[in-house]
C-alpha atoms as a PDB file:
ATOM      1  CA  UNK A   1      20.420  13.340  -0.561  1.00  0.00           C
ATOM      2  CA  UNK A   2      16.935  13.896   0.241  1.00  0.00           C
ATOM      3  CA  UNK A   3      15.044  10.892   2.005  1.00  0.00           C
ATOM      4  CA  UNK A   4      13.220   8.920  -0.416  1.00  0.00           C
ATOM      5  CA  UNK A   5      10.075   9.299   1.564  1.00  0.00           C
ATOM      6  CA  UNK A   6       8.247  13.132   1.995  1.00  0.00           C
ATOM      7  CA  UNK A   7       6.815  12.389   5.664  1.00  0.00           C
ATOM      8  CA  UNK A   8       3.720  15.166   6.110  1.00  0.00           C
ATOM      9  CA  UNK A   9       0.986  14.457   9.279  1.00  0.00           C
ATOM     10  CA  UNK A  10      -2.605  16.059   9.605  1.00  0.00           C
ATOM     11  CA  UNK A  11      -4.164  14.627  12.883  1.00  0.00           C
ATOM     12  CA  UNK A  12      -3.554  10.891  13.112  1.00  0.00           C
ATOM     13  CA  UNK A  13      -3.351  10.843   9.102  1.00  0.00           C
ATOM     14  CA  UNK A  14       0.637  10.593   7.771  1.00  0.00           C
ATOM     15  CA  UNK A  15       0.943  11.266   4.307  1.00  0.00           C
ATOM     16  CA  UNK A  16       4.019   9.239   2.760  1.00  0.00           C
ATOM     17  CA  UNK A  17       5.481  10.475  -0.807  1.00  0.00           C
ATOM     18  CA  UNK A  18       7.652   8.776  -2.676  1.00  0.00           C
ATOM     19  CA  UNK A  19       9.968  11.754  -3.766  1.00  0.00           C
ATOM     20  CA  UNK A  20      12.230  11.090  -6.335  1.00  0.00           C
ATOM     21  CA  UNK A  21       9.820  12.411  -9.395  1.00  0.00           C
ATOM     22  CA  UNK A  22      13.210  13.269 -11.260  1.00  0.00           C
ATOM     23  CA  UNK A  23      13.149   9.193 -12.174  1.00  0.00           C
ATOM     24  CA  UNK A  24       9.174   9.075 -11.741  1.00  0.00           C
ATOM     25  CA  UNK A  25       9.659   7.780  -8.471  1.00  0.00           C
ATOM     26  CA  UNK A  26      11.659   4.247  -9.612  1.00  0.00           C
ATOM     27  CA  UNK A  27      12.416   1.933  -6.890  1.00  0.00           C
ATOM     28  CA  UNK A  28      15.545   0.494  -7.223  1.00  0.00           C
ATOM     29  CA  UNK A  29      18.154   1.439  -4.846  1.00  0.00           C
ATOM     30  CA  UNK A  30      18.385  -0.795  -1.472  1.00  0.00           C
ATOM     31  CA  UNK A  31      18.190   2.236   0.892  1.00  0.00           C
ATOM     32  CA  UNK A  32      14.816   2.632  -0.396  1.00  0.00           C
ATOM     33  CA  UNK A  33      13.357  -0.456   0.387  1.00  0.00           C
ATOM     34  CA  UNK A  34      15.090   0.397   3.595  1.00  0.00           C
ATOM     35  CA  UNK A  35      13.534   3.186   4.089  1.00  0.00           C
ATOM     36  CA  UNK A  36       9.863   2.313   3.722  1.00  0.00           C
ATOM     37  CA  UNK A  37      10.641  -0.399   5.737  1.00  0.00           C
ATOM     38  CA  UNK A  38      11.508   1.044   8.470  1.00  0.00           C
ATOM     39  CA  UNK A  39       8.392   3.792   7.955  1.00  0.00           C
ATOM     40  CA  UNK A  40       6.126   1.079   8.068  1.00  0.00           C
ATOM     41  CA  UNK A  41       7.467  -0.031  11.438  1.00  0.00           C
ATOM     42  CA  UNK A  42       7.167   3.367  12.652  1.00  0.00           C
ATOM     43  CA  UNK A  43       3.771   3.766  11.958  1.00  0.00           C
ATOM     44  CA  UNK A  44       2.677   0.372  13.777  1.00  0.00           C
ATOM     45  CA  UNK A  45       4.676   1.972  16.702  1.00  0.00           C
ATOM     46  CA  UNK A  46       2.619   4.998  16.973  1.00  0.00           C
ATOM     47  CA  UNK A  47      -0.489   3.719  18.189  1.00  0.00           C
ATOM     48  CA  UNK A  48      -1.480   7.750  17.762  1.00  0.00           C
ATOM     49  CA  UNK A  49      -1.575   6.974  13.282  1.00  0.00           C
ATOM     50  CA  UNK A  50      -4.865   5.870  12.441  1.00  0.00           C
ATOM     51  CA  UNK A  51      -4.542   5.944   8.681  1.00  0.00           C
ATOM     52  CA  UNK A  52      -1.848   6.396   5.829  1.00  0.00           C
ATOM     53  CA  UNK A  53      -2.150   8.212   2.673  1.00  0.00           C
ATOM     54  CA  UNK A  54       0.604   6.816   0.173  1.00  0.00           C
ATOM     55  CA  UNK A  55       1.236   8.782  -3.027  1.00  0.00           C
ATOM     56  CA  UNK A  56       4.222  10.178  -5.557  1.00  0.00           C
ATOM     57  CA  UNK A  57       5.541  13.207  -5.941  1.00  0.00           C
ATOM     58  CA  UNK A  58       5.632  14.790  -9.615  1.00  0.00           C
ATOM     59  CA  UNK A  59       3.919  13.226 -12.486  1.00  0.00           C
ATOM     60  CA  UNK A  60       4.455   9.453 -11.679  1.00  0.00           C
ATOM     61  CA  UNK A  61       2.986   7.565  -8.560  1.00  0.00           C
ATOM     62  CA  UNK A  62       5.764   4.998  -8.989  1.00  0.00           C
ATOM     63  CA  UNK A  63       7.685   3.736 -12.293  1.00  0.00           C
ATOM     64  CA  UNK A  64       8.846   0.783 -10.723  1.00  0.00           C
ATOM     65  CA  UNK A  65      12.573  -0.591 -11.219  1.00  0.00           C
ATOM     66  CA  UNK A  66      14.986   2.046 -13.184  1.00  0.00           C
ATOM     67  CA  UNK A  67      15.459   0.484 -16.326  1.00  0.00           C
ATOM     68  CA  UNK A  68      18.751   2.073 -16.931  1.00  0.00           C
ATOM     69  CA  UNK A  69      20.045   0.750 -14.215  1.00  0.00           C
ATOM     70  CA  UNK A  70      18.893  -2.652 -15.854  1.00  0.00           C
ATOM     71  CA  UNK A  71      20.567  -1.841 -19.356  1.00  0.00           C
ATOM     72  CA  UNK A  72      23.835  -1.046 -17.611  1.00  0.00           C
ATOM     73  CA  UNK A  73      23.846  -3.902 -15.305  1.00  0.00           C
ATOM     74  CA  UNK A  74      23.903  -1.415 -12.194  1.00  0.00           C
ATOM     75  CA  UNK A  75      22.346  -0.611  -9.034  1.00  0.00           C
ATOM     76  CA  UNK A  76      20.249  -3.732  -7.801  1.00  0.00           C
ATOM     77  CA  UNK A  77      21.089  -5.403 -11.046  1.00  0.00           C
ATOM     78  CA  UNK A  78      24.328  -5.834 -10.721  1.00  0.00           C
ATOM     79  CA  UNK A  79      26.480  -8.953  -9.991  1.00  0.00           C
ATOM     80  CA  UNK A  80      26.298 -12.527 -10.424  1.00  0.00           C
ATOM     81  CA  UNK A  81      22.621 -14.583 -10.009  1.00  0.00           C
ATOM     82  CA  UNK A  82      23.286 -15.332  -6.700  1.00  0.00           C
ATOM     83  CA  UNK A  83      23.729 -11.827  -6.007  1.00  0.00           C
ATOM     84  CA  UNK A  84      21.080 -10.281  -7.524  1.00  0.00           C
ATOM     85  CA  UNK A  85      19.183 -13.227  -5.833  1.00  0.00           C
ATOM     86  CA  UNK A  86      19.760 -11.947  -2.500  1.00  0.00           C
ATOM     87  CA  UNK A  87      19.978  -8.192  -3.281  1.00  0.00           C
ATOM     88  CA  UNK A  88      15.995  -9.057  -4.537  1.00  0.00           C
ATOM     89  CA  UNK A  89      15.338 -10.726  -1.199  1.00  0.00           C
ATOM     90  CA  UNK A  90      17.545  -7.809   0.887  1.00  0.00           C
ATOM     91  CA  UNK A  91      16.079  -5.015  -0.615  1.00  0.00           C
ATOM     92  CA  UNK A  92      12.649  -4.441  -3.291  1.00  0.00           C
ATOM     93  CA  UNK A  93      11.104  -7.588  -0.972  1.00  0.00           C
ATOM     94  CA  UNK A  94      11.650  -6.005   2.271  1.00  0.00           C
ATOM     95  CA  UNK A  95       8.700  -3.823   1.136  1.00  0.00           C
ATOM     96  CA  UNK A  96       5.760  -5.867   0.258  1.00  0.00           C
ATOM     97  CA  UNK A  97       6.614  -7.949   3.698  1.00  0.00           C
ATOM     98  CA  UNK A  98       6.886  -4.162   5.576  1.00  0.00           C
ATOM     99  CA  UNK A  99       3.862  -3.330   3.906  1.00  0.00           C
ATOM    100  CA  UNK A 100       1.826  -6.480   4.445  1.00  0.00           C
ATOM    101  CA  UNK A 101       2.889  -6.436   8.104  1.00  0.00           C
ATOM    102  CA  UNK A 102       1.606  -2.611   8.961  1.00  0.00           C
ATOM    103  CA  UNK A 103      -1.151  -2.553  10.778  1.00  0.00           C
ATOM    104  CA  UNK A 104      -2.065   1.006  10.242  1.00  0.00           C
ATOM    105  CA  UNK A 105      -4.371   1.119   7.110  1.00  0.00           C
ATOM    106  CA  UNK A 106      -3.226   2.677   4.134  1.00  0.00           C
ATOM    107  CA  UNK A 107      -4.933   4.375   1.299  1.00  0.00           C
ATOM    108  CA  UNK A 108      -3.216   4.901  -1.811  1.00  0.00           C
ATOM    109  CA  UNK A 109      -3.723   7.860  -4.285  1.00  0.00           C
ATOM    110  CA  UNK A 110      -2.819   6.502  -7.616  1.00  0.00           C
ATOM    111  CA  UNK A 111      -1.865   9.887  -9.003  1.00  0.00           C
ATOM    112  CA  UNK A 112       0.141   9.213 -12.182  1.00  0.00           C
ATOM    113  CA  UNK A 113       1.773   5.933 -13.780  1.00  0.00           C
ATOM    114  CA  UNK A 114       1.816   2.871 -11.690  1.00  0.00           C
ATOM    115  CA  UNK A 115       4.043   0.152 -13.379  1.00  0.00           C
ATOM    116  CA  UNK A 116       5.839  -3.065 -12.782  1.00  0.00           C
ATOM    117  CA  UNK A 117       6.483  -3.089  -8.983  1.00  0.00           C
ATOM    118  CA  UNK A 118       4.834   0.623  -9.088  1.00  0.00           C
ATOM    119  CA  UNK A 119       1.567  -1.698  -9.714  1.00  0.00           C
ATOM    120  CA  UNK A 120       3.118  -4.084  -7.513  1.00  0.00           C
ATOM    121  CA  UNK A 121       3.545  -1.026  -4.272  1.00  0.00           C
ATOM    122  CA  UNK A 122      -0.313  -0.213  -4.922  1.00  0.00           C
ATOM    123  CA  UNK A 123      -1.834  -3.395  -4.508  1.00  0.00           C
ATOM    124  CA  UNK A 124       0.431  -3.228  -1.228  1.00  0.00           C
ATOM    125  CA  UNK A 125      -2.133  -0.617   0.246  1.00  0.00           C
ATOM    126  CA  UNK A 126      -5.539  -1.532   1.289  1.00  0.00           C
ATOM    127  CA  UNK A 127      -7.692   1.095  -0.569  1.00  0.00           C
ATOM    128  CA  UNK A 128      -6.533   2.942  -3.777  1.00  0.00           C
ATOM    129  CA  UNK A 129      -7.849   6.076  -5.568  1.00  0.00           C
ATOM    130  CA  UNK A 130      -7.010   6.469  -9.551  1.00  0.00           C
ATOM    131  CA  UNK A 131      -6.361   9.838 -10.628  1.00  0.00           C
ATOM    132  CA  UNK A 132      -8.147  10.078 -14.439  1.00  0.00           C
ATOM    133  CA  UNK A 133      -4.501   9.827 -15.422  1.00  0.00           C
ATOM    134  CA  UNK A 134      -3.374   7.299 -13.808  1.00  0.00           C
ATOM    135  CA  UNK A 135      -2.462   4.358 -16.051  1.00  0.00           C
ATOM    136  CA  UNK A 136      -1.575   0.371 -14.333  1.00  0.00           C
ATOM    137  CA  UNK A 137       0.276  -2.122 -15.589  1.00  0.00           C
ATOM    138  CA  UNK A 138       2.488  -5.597 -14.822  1.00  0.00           C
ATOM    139  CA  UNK A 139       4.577  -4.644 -17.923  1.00  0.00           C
ATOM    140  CA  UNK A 140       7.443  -7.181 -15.924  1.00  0.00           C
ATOM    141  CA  UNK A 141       7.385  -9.826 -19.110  1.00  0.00           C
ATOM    142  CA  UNK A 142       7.711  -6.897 -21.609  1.00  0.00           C
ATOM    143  CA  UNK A 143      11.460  -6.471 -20.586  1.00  0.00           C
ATOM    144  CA  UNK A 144      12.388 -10.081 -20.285  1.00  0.00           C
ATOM    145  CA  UNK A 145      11.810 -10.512 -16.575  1.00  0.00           C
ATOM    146  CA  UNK A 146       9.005 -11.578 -13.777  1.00  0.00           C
ATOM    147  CA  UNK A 147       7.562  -9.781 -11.260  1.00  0.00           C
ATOM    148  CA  UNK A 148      10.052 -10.011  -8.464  1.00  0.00           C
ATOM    149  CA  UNK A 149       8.324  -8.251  -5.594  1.00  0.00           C
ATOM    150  CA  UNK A 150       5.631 -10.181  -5.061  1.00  0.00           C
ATOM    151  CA  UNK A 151       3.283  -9.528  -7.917  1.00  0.00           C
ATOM    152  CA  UNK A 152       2.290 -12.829  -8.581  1.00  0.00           C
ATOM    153  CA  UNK A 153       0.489 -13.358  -4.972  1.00  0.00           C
ATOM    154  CA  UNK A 154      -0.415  -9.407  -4.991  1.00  0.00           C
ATOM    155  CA  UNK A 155      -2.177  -8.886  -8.301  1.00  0.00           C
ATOM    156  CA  UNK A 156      -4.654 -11.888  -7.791  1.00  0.00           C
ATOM    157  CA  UNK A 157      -5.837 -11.168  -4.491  1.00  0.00           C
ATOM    158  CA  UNK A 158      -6.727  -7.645  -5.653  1.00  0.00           C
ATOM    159  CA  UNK A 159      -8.414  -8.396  -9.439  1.00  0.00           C
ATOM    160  CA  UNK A 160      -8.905 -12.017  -9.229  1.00  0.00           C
ATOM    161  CA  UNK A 161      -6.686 -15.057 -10.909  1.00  0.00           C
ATOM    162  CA  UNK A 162      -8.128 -14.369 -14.637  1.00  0.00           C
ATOM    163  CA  UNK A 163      -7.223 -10.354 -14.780  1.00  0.00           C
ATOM    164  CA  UNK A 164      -4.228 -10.687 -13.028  1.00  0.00           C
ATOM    165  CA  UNK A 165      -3.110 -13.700 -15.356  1.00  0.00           C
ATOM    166  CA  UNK A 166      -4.123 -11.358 -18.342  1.00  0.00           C
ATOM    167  CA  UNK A 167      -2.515  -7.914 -17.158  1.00  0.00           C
ATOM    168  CA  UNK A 168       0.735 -10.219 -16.005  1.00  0.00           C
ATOM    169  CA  UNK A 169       1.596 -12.557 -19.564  1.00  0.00           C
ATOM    170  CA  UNK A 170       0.307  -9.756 -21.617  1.00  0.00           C
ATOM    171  CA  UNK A 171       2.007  -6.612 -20.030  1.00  0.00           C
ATOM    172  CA  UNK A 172      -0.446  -4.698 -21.331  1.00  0.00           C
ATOM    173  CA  UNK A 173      -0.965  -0.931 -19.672  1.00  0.00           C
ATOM    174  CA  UNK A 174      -4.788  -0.056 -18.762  1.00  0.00           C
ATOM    175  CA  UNK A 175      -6.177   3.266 -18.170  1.00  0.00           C
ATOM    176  CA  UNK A 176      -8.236   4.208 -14.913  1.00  0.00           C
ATOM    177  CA  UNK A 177     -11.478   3.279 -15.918  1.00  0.00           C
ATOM    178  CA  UNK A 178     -10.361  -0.138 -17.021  1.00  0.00           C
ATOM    179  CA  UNK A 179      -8.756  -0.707 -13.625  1.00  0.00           C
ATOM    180  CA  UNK A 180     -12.214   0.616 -11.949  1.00  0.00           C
ATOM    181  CA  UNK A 181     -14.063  -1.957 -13.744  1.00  0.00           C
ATOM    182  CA  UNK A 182     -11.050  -4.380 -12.981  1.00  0.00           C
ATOM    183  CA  UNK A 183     -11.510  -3.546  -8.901  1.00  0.00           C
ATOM    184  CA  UNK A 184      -8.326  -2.684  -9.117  1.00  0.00           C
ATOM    185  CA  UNK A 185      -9.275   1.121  -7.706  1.00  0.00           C
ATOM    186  CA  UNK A 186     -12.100   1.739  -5.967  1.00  0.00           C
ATOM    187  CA  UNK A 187     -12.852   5.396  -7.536  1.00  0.00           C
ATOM    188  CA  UNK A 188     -11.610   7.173 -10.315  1.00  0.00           C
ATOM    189  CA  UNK A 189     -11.045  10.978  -9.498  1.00  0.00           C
ATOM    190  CA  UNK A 190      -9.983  14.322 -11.136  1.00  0.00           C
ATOM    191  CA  UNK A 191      -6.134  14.213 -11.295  1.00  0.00           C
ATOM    192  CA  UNK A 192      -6.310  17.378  -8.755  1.00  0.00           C
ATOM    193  CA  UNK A 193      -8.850  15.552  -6.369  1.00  0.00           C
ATOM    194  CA  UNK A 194      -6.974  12.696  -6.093  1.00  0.00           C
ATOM    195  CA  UNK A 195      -4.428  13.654  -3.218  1.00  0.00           C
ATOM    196  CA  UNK A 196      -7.501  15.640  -1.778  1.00  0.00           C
ATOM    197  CA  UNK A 197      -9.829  12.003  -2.102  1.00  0.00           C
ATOM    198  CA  UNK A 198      -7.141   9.822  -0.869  1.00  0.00           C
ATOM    199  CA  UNK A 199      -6.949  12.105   2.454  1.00  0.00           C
ATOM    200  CA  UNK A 200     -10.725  12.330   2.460  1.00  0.00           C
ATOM    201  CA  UNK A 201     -10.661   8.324   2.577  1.00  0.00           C
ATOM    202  CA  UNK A 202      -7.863   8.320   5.755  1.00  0.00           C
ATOM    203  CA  UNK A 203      -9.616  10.861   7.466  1.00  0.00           C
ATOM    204  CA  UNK A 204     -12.938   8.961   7.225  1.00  0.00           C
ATOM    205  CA  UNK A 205     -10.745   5.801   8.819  1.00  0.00           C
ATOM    206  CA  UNK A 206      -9.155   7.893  11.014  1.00  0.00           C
ATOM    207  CA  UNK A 207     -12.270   8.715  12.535  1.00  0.00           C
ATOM    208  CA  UNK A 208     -12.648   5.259  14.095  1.00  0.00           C
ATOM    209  CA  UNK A 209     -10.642   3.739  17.416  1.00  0.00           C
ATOM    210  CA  UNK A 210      -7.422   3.188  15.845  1.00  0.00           C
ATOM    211  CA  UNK A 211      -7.516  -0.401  17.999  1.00  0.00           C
ATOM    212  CA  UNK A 212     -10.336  -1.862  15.891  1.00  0.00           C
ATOM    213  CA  UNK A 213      -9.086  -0.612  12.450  1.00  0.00           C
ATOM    214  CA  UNK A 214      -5.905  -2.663  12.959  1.00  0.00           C
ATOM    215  CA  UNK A 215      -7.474  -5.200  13.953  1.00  0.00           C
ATOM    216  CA  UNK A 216     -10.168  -5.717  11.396  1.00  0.00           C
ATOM    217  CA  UNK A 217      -7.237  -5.245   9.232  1.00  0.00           C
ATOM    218  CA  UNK A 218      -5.461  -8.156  10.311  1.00  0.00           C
ATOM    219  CA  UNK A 219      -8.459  -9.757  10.110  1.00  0.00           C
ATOM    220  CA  UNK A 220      -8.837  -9.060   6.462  1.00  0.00           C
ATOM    221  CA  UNK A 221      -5.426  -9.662   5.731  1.00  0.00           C
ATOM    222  CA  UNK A 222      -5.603 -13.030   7.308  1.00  0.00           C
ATOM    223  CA  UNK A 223      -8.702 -14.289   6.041  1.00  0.00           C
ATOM    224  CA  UNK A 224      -7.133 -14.295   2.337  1.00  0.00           C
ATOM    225  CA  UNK A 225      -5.235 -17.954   3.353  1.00  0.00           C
ATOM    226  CA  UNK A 226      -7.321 -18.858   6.518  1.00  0.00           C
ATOM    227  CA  UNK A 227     -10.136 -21.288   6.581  1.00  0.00           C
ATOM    228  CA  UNK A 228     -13.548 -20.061   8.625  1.00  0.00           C
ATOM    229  CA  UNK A 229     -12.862 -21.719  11.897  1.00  0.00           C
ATOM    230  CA  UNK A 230      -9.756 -20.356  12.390  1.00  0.00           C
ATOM    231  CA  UNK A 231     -10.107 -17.165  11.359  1.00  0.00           C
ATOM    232  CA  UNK A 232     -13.410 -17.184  13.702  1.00  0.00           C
ATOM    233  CA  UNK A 233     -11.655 -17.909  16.550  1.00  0.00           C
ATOM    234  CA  UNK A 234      -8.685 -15.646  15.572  1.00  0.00           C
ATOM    235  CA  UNK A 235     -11.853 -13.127  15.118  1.00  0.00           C
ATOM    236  CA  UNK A 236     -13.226 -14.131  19.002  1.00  0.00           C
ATOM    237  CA  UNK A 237      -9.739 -13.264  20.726  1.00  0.00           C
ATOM    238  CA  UNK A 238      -9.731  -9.828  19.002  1.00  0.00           C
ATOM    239  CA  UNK A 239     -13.134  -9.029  19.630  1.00  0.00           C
ATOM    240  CA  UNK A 240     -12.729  -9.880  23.276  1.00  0.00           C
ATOM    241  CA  UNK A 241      -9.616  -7.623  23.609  1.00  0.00           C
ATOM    242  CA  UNK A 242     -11.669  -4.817  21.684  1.00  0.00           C
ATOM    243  CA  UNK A 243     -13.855  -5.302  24.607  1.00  0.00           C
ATOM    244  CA  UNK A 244     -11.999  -4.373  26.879  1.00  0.00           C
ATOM    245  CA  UNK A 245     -10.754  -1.310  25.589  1.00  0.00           C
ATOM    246  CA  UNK A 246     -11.083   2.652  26.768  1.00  0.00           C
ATOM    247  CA  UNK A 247     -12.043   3.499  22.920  1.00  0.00           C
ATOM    248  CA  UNK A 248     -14.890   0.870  23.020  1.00  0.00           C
ATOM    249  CA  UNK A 249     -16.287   2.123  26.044  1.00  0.00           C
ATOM    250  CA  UNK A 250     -16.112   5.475  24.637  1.00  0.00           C
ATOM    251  CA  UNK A 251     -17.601   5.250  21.828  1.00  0.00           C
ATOM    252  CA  UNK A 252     -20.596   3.285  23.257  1.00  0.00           C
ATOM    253  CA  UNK A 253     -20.889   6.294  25.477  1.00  0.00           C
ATOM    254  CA  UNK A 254     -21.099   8.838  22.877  1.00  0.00           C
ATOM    255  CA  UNK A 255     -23.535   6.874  20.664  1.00  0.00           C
ATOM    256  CA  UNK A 256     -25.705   6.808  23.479  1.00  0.00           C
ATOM    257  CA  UNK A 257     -25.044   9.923  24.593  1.00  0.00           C
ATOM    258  CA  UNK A 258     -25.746  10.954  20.677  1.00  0.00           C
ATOM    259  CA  UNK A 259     -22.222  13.024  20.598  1.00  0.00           C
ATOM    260  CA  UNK A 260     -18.971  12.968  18.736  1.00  0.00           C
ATOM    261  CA  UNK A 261     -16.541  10.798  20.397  1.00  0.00           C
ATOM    262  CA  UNK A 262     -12.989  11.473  21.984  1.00  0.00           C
ATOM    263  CA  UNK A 263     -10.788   8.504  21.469  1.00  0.00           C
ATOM    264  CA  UNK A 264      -7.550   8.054  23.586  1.00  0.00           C
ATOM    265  CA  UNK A 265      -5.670   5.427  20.878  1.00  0.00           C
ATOM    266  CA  UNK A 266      -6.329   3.122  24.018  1.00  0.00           C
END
């Protein structure tokens, strides 16, 4: 069996693809969860990834759960409550918590159908692009069930409270240009400059010490539950440790020296 994730690197820039387009890239087996998991800690790792591009292979960017496998009572679905309870907590919620912990920012390119936790897996990056067929929703209530990954604290910090309360009791699918005007996508592309926009994006990040784009990502991150004095001084520490690094140094250098500069990851 082929790993669920296509793994491709330009420069400091991985690409990640889910790769099961045969079921539109459903999420529902354990060892996939697994998988991105561990991905995610291997990019923290490699202090030489500066940016992530994460997209789907074939037509889909990620159907979500396999629904079959929820008719037939199979797969993750299987079992009694408890479970199902802690195959949830073992497996599908290993990502958002992977994803939420990666330091390395990631860009997703929204090329196809993004539903249930497929919606769910693109809030998880920090920056998505909408391919002009790319179509969004939380269709969880529309087969009986809630969004079990994570949604519910997701969808809100991306749209706001009202739009995600909408898109989440209604189930209701919206096309790109609803989700640009939503915020929930940041550009609406060409289906084929999608990929090509999404790279574009991670390259542009990429460009930067990788130091301070983790760390203005934590910053980011942790701001969403953090009142102002904290997350100031959180904010002093990490400035004073940016200080103090080779990249800073060098890239002071080159501005003044009015060149491109080399960064070390350092």
């Amino acid at each position: 069996m082929e790993p669920f994730l296509k793994i491709e690197r330009d420069g400091s820039v991985v690409i990640a693809s889910l790769n099961r387009p045969e079921t539109r890239n459903a999420i529902s087996e354990t060892a996939h969860s697994e998988e991105i998991a561990q991905f995610c800690a291997d990019m923290t790792r490699d202090r030489s990834v500066r940016a992530v591009v994460l997209t789907g292979e074939g037509s889909a960017f990620c159907a979500g759960g396999n629904v079959k496998d929820m008719a037939n009572k199979a797969g993750m679905f299987a079992g009694s409550p408890y479970e199902i309870r802690n195959r949830y907590r073992t497996g599908i919620q290993l990502i958002p918590a992977a994803l939420y912990d990666l330091e390395v920012p990631v860009v997703a390119a929204v090329n196809g159908p993004a539903i249930g936790a497929g919606l769910d897996l693109a809030c998880m990056a920090d920056i998505r692009i909408g391919s002009e067929k790319a179509i969004f929703g939380e269709t969880f209530v529309k087969l009986g069930i809630i969004p079990g990954d994570g949604g519910a604290w997701l969808l809100p910090r991306v749209i706001g409270m009202a739009r995600a309360t909408q898109m989440t009791l209604t189930g209701e699918i919206i096309d790109a240009a609803k989700a640009l005007e939503f915020g929930l996508i940041s550009e609406v592309t060409s289906h084929d400059q999608c990929l090509p926009r999404a790279v574009e994006m991670a390259q542009m990040i990429a460009a930067n010490p990788g130091h301070s784009t983790r760390m203005a990502k934590r910053l980011l991150r942790e701001g969403q539950d953090m009142k102002l004095a904290p997350l100031l001084e959180l904010s002093a520490a990490y400035q004073a440790l940016a200080h103090h690094t080779e990249d800073h140094a060098e890239a002071v250098d080159a501005f003044t020296d009015k060149r491109a500069p080399q960064f070390k990851d350092c």
